[in-house]
PDB file of N, CA and C in Angstrom:
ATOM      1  N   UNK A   1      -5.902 -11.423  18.512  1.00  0.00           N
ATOM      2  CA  UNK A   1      -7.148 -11.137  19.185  1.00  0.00           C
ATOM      3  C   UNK A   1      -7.520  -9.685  18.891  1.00  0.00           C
ATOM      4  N   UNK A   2      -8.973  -9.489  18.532  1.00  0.00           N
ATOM      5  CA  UNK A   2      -9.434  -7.959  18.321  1.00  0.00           C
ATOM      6  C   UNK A   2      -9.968  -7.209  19.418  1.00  0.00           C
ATOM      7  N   UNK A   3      -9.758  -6.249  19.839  1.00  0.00           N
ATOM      8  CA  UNK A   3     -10.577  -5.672  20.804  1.00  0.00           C
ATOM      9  C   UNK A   3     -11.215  -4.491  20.434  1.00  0.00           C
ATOM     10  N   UNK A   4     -12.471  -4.283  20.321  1.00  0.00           N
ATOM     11  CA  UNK A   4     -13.004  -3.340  19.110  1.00  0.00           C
ATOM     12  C   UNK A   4     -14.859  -3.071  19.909  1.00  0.00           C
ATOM     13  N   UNK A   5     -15.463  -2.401  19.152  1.00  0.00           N
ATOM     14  CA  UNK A   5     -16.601  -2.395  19.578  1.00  0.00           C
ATOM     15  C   UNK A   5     -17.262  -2.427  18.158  1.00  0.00           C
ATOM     16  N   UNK A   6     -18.513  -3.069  18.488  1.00  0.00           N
ATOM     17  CA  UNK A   6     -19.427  -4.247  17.576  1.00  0.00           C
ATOM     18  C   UNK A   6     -20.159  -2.296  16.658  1.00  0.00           C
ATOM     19  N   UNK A   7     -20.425  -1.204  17.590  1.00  0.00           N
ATOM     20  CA  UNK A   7     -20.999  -0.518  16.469  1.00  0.00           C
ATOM     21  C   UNK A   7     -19.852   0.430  15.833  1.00  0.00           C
ATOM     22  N   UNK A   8     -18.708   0.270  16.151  1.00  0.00           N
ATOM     23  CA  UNK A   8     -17.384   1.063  15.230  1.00  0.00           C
ATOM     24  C   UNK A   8     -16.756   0.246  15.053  1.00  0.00           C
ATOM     25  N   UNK A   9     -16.990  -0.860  13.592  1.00  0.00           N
ATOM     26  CA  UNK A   9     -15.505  -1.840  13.438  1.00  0.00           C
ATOM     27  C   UNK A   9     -14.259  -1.480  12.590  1.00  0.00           C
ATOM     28  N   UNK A  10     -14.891  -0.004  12.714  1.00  0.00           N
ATOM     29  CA  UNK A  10     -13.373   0.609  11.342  1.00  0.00           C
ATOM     30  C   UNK A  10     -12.175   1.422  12.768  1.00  0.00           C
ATOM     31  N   UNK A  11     -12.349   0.897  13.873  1.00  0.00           N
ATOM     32  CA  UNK A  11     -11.388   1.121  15.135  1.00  0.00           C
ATOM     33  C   UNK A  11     -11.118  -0.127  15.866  1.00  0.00           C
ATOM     34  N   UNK A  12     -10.133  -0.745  16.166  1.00  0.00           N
ATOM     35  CA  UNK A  12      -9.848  -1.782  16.815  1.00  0.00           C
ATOM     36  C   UNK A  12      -8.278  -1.671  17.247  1.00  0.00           C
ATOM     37  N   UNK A  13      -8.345  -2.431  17.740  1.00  0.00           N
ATOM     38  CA  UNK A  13      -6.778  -2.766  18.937  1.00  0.00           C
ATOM     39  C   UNK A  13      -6.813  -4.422  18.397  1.00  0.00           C
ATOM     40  N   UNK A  14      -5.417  -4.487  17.851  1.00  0.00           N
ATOM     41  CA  UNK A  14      -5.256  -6.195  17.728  1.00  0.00           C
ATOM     42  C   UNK A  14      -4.152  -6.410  18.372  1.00  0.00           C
ATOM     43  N   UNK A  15      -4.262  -7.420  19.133  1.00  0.00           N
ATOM     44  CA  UNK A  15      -3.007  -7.847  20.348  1.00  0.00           C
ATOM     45  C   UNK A  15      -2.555  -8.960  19.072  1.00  0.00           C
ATOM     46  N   UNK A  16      -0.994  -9.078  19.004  1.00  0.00           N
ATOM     47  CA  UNK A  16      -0.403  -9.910  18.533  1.00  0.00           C
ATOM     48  C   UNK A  16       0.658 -10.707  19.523  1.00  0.00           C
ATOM     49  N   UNK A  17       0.464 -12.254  19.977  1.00  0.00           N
ATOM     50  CA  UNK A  17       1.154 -12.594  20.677  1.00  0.00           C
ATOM     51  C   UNK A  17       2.560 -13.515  19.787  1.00  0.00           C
ATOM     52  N   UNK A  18       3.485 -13.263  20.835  1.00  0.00           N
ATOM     53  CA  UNK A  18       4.876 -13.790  20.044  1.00  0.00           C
ATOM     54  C   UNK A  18       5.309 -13.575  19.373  1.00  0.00           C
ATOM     55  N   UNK A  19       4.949 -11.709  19.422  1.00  0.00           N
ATOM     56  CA  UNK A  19       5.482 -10.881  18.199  1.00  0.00           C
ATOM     57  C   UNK A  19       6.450 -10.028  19.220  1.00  0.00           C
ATOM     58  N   UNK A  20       7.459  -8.858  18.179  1.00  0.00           N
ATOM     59  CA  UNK A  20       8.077  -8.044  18.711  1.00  0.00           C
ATOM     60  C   UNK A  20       7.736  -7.155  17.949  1.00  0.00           C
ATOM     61  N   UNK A  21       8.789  -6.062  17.804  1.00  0.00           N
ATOM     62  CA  UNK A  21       9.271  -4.956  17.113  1.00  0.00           C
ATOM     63  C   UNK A  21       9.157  -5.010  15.416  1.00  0.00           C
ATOM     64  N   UNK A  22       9.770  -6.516  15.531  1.00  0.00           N
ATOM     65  CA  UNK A  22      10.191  -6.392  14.411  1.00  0.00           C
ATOM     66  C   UNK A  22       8.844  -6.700  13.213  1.00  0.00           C
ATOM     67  N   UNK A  23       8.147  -7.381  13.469  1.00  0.00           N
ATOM     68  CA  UNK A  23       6.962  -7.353  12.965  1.00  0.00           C
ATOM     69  C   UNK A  23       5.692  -6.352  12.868  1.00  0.00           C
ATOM     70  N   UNK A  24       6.018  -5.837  14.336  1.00  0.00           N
ATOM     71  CA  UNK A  24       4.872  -4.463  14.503  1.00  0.00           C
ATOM     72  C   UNK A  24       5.523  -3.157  13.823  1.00  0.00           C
ATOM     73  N   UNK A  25       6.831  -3.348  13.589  1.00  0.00           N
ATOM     74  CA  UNK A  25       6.900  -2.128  12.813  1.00  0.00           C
ATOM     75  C   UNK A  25       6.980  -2.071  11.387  1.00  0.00           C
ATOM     76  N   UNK A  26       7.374  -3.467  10.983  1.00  0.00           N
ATOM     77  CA  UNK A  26       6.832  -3.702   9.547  1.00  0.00           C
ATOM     78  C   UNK A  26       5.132  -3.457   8.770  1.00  0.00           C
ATOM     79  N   UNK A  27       4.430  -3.964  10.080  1.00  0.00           N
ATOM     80  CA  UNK A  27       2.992  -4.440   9.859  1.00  0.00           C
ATOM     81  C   UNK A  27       2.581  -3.032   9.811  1.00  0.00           C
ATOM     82  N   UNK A  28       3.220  -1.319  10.684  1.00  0.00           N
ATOM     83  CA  UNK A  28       2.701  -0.514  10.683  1.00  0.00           C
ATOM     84  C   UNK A  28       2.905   0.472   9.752  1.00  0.00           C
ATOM     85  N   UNK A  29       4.110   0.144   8.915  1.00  0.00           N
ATOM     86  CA  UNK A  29       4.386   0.771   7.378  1.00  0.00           C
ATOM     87  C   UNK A  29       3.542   0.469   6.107  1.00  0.00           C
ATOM     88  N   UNK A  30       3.265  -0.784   6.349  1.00  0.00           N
ATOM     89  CA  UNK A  30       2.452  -1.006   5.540  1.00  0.00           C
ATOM     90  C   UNK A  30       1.567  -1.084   5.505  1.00  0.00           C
ATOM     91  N   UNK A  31       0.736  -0.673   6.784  1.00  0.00           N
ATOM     92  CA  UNK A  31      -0.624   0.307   6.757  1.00  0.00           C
ATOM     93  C   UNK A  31      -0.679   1.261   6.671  1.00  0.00           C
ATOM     94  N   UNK A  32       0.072   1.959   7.206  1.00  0.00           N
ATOM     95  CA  UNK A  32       0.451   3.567   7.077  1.00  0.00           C
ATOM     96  C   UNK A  32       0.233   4.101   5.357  1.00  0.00           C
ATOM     97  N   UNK A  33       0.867   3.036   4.004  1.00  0.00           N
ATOM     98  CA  UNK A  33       0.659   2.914   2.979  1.00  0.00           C
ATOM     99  C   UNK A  33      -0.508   2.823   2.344  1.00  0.00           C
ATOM    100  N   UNK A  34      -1.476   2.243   3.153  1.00  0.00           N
ATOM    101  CA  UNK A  34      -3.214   2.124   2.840  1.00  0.00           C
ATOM    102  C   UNK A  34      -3.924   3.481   3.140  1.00  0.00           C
ATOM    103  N   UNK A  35      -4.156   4.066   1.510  1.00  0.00           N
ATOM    104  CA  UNK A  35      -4.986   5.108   2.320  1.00  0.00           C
ATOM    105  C   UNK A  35      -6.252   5.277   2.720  1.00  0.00           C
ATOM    106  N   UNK A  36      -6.531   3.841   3.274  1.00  0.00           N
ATOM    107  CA  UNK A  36      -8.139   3.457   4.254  1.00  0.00           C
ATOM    108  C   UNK A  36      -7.591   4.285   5.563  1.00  0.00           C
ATOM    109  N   UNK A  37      -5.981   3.898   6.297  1.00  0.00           N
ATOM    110  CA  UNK A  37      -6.033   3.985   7.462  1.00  0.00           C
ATOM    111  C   UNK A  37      -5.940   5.566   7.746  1.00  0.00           C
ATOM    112  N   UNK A  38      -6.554   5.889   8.808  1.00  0.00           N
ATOM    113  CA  UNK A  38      -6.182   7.228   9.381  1.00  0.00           C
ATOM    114  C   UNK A  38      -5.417   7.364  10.584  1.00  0.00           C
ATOM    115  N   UNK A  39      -5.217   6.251  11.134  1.00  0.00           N
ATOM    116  CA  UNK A  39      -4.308   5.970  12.086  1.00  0.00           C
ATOM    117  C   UNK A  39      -3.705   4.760  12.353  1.00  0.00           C
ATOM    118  N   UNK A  40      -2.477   4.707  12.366  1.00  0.00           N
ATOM    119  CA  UNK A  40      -2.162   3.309  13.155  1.00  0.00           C
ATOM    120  C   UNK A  40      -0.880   3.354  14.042  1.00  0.00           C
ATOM    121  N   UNK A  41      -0.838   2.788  14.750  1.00  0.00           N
ATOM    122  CA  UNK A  41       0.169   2.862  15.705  1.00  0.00           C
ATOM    123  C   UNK A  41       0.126   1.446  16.528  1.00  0.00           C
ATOM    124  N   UNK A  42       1.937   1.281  17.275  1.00  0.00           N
ATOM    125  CA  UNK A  42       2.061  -0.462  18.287  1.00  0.00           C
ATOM    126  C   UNK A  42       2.145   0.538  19.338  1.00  0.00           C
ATOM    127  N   UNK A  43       2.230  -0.832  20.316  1.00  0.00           N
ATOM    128  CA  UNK A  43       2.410  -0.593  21.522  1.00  0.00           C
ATOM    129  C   UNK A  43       3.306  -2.144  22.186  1.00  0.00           C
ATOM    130  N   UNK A  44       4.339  -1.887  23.185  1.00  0.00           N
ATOM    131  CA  UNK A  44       4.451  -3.336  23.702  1.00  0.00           C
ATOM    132  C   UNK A  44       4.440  -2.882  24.896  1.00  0.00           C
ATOM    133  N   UNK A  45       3.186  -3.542  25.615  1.00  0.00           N
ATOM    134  CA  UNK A  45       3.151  -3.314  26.737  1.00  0.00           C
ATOM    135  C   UNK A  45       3.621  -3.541  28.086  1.00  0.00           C
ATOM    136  N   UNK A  46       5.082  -4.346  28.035  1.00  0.00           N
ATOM    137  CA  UNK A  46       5.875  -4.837  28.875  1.00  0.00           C
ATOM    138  C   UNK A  46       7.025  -5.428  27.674  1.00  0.00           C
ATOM    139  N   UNK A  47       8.375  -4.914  28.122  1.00  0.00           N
ATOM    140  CA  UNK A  47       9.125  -5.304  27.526  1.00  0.00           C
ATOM    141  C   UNK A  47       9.501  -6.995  27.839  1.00  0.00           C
ATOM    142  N   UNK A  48       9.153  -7.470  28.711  1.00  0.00           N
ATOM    143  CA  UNK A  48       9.378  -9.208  28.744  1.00  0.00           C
ATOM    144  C   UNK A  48       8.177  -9.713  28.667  1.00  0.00           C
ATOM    145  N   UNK A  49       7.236  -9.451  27.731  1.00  0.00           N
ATOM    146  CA  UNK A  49       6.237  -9.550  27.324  1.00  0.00           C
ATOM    147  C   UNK A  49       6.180 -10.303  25.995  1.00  0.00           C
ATOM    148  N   UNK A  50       6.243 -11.063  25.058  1.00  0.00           N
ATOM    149  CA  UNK A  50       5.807 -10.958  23.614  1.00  0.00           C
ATOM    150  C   UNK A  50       4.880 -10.784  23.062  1.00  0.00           C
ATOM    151  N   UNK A  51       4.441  -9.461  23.044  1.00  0.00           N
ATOM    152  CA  UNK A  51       2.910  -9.278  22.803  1.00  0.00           C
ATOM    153  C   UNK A  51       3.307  -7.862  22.399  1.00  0.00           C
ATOM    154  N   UNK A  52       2.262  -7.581  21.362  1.00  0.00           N
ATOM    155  CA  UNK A  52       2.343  -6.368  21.030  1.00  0.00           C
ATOM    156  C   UNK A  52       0.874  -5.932  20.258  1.00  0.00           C
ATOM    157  N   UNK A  53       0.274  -4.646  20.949  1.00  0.00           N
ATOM    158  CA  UNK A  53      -1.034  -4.541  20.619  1.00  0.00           C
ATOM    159  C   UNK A  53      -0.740  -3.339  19.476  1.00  0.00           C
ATOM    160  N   UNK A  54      -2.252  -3.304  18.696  1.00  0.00           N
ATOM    161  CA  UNK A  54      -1.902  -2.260  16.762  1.00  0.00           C
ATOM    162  C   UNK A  54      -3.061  -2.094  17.588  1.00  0.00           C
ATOM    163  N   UNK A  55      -2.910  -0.668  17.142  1.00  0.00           N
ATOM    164  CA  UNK A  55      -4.338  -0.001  17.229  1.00  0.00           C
ATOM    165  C   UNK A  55      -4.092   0.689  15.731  1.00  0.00           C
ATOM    166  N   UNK A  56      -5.773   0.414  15.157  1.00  0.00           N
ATOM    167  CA  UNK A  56      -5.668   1.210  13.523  1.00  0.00           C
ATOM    168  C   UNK A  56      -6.906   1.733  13.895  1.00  0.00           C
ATOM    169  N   UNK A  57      -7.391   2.453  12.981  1.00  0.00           N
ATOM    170  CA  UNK A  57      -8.636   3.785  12.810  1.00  0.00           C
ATOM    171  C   UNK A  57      -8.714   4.012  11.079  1.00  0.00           C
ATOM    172  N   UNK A  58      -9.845   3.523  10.709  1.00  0.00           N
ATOM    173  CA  UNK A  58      -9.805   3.567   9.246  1.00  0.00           C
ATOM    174  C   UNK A  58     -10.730   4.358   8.891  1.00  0.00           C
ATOM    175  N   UNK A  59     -11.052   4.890   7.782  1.00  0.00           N
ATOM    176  CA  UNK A  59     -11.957   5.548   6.748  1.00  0.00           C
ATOM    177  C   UNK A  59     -13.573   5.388   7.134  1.00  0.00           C
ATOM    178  N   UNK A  60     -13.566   3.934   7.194  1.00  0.00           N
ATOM    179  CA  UNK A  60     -14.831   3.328   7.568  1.00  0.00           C
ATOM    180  C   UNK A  60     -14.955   2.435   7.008  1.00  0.00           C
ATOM    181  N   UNK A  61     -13.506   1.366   6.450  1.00  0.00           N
ATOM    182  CA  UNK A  61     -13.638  -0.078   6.230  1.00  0.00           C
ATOM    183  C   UNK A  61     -13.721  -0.817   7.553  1.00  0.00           C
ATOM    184  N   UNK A  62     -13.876  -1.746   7.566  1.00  0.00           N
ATOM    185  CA  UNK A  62     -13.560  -2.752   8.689  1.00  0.00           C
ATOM    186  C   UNK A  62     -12.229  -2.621   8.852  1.00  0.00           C
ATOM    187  N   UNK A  63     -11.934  -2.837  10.499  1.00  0.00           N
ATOM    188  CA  UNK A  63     -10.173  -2.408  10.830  1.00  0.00           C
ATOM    189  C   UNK A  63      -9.642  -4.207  10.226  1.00  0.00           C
ATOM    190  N   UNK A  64     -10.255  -4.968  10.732  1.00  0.00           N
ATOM    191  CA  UNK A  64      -9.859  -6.325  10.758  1.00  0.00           C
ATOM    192  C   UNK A  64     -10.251  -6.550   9.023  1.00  0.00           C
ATOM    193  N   UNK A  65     -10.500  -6.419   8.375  1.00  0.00           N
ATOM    194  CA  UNK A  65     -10.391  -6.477   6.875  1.00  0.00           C
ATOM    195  C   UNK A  65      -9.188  -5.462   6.210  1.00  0.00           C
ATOM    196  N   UNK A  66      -9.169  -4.293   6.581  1.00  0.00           N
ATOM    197  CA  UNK A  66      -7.380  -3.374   6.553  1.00  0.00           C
ATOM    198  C   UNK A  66      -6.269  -4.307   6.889  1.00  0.00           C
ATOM    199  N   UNK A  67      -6.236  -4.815   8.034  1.00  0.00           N
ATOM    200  CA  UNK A  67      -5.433  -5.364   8.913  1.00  0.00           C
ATOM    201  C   UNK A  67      -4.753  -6.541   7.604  1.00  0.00           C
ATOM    202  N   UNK A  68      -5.960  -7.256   7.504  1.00  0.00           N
ATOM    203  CA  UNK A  68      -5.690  -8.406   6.644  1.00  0.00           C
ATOM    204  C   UNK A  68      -5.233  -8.249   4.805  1.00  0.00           C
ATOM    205  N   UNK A  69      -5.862  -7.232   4.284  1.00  0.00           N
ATOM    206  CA  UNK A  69      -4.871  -6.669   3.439  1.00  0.00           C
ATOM    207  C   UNK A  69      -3.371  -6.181   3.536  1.00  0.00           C
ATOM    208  N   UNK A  70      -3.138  -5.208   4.290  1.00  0.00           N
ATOM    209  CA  UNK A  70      -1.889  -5.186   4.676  1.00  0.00           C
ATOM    210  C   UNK A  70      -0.944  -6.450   5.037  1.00  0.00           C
ATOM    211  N   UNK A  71      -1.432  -7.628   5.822  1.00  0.00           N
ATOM    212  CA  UNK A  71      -0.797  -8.371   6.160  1.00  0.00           C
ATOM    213  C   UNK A  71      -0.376  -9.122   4.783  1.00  0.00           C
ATOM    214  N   UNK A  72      -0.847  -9.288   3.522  1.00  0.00           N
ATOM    215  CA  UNK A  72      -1.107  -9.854   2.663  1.00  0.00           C
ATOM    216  C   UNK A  72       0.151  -8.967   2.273  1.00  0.00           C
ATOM    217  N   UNK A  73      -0.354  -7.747   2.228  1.00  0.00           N
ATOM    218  CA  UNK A  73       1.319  -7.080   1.122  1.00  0.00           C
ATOM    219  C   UNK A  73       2.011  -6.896   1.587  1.00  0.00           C
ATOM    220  N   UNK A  74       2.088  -7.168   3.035  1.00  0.00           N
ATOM    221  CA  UNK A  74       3.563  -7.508   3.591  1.00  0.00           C
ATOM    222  C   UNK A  74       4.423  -8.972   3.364  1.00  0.00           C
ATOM    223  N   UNK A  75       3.451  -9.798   2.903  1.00  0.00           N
ATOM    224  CA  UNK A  75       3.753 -11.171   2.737  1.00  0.00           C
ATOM    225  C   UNK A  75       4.414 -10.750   1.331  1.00  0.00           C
ATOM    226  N   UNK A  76       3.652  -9.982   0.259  1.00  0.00           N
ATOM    227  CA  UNK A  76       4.467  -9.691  -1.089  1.00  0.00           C
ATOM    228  C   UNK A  76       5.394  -9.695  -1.089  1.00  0.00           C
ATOM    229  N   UNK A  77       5.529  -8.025  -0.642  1.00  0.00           N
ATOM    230  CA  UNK A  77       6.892  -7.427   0.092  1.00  0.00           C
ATOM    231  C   UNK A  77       8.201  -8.253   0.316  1.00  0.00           C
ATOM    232  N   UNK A  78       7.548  -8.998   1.306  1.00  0.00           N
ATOM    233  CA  UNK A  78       8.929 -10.293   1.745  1.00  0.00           C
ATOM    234  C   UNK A  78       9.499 -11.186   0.631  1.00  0.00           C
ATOM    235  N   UNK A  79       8.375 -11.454  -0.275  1.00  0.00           N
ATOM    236  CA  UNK A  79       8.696 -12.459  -0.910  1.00  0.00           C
ATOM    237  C   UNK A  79       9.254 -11.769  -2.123  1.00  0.00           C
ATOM    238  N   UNK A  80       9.187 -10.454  -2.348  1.00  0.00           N
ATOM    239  CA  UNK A  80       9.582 -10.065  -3.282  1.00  0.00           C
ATOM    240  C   UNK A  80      11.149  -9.528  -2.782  1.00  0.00           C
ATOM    241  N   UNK A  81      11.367  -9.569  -1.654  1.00  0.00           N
ATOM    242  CA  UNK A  81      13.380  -8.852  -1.123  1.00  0.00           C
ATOM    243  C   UNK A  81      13.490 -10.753  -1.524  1.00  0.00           C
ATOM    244  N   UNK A  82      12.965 -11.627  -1.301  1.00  0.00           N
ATOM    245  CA  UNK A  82      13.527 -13.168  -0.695  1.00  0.00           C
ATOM    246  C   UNK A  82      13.872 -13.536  -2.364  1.00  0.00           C
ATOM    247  N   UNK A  83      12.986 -13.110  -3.462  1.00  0.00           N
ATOM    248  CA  UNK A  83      13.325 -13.486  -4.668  1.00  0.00           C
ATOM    249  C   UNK A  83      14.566 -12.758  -4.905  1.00  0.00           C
ATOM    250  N   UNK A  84      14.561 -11.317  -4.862  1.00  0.00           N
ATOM    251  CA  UNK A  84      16.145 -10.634  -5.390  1.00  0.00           C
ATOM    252  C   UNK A  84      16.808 -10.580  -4.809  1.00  0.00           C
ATOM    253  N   UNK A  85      16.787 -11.156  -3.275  1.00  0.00           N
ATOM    254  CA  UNK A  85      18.571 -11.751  -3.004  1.00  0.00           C
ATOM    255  C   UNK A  85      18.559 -13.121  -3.439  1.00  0.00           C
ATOM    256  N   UNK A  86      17.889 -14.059  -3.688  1.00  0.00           N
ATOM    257  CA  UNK A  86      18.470 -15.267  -4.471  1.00  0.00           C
ATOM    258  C   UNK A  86      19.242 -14.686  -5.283  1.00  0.00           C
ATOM    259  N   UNK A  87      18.505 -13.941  -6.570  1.00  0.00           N
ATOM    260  CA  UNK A  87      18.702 -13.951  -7.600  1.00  0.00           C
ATOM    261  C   UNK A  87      19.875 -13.076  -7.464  1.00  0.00           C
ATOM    262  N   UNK A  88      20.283 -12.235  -6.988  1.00  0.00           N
ATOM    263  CA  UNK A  88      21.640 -11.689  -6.691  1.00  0.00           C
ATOM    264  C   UNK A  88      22.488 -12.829  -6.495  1.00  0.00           C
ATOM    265  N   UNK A  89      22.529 -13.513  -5.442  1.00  0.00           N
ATOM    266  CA  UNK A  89      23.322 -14.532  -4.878  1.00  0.00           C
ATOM    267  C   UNK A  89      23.602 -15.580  -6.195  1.00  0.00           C
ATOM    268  N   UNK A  90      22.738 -15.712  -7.106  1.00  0.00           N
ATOM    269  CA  UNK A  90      23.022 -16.638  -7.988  1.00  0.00           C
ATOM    270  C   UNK A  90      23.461 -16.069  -8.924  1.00  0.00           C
ATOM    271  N   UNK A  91      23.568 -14.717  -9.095  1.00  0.00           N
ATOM    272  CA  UNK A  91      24.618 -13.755 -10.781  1.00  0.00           C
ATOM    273  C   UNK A  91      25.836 -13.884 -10.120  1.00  0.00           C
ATOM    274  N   UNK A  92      25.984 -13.491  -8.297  1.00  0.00           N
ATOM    275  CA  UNK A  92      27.266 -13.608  -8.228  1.00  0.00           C
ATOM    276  C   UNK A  92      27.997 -15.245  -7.973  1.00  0.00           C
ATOM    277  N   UNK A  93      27.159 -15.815  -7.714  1.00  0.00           N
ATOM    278  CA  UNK A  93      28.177 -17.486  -7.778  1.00  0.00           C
ATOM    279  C   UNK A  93      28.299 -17.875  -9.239  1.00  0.00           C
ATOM    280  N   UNK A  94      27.467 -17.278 -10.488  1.00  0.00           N
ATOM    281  CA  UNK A  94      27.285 -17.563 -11.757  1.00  0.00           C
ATOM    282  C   UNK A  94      28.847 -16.486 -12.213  1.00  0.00           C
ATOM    283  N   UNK A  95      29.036 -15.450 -11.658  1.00  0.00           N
ATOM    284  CA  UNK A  95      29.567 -14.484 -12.487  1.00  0.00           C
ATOM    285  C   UNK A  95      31.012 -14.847 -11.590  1.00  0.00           C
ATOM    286  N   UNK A  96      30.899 -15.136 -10.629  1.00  0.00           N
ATOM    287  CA  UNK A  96      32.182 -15.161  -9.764  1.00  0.00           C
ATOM    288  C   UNK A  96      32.667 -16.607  -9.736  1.00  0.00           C
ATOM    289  N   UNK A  97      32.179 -17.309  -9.210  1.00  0.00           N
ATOM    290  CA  UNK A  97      32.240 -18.568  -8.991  1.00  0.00           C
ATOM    291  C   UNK A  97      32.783 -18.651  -7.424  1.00  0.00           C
ATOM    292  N   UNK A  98      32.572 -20.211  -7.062  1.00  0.00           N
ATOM    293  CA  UNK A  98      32.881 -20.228  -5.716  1.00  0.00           C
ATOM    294  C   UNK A  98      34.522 -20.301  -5.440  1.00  0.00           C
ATOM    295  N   UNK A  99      35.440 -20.196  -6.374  1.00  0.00           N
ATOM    296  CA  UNK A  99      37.304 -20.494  -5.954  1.00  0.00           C
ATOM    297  C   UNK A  99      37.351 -19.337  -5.972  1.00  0.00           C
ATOM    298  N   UNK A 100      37.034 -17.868  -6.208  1.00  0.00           N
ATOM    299  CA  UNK A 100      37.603 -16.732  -5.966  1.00  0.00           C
ATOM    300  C   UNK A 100      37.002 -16.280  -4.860  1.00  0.00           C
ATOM    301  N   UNK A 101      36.261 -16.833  -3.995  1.00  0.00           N
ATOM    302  CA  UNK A 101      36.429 -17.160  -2.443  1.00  0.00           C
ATOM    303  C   UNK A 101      37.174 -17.163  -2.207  1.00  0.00           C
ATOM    304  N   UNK A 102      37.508 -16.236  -0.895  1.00  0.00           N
ATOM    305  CA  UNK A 102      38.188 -17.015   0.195  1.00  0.00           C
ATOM    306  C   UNK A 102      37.439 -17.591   1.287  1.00  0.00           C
ATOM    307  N   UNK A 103      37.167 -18.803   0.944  1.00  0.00           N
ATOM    308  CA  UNK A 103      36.719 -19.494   2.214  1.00  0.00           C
ATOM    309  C   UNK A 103      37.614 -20.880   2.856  1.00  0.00           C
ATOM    310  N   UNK A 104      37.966 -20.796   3.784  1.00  0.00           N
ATOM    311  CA  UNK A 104      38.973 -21.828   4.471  1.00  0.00           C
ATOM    312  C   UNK A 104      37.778 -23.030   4.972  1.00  0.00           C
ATOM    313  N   UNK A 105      38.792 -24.030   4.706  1.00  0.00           N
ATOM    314  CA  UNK A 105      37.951 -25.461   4.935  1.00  0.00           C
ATOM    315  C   UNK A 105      38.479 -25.677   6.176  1.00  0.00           C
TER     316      UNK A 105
END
């Protein structure tokens, strides 16, 4: 949800529900990386809460068009650690094999 005003849309507050930490502080590095934003920062406004509100402040793009780029190269991001630990995981079962395990049955 945005909470913003209709004649400054390069400032907004986006509440994210069923989020934590761990997403709002990902989501705020990688705006921090955009140099549209001039500010961004979370907030959780009750710790037994799952909710966590972003406030960003941009250049004078739309905040909710920033927002959605970033979210996009955070999706990269992920998918780019999710490809090179496969691909780790598979030089070492290729290079090692699974009997120089020790794994007990």
């Amino acid at each position: 949800m945005e909470q913003g005003t209709v004649e400054d849309p390069s400032a907004s507050t986006f509440t994210l529900t069923e989020e934590d930490h761990t997403l709002a502080n990902s989501l705020r590095f990688s705006l921090n990386q955009d140099p549209r934003v001039t500010f961004c920062g979370y907030s959780i406004p009750h710790p037994s809460e799952a909710r966590v509100n972003v406030r960003l402040q941009t250049t004078g793009d739309p905040a909710s068009e920033v927002l959605r780029d970033s979210c996009q190269d955070l999706m990269l991001m992920c998918q780019h650690i999710r490809g090179t630990f496969d691909q780790a995981v598979l030089d070492f079962t290729n290079e090692k094999g699974l009997e120089d395990m020790d794994i007990k049955k």
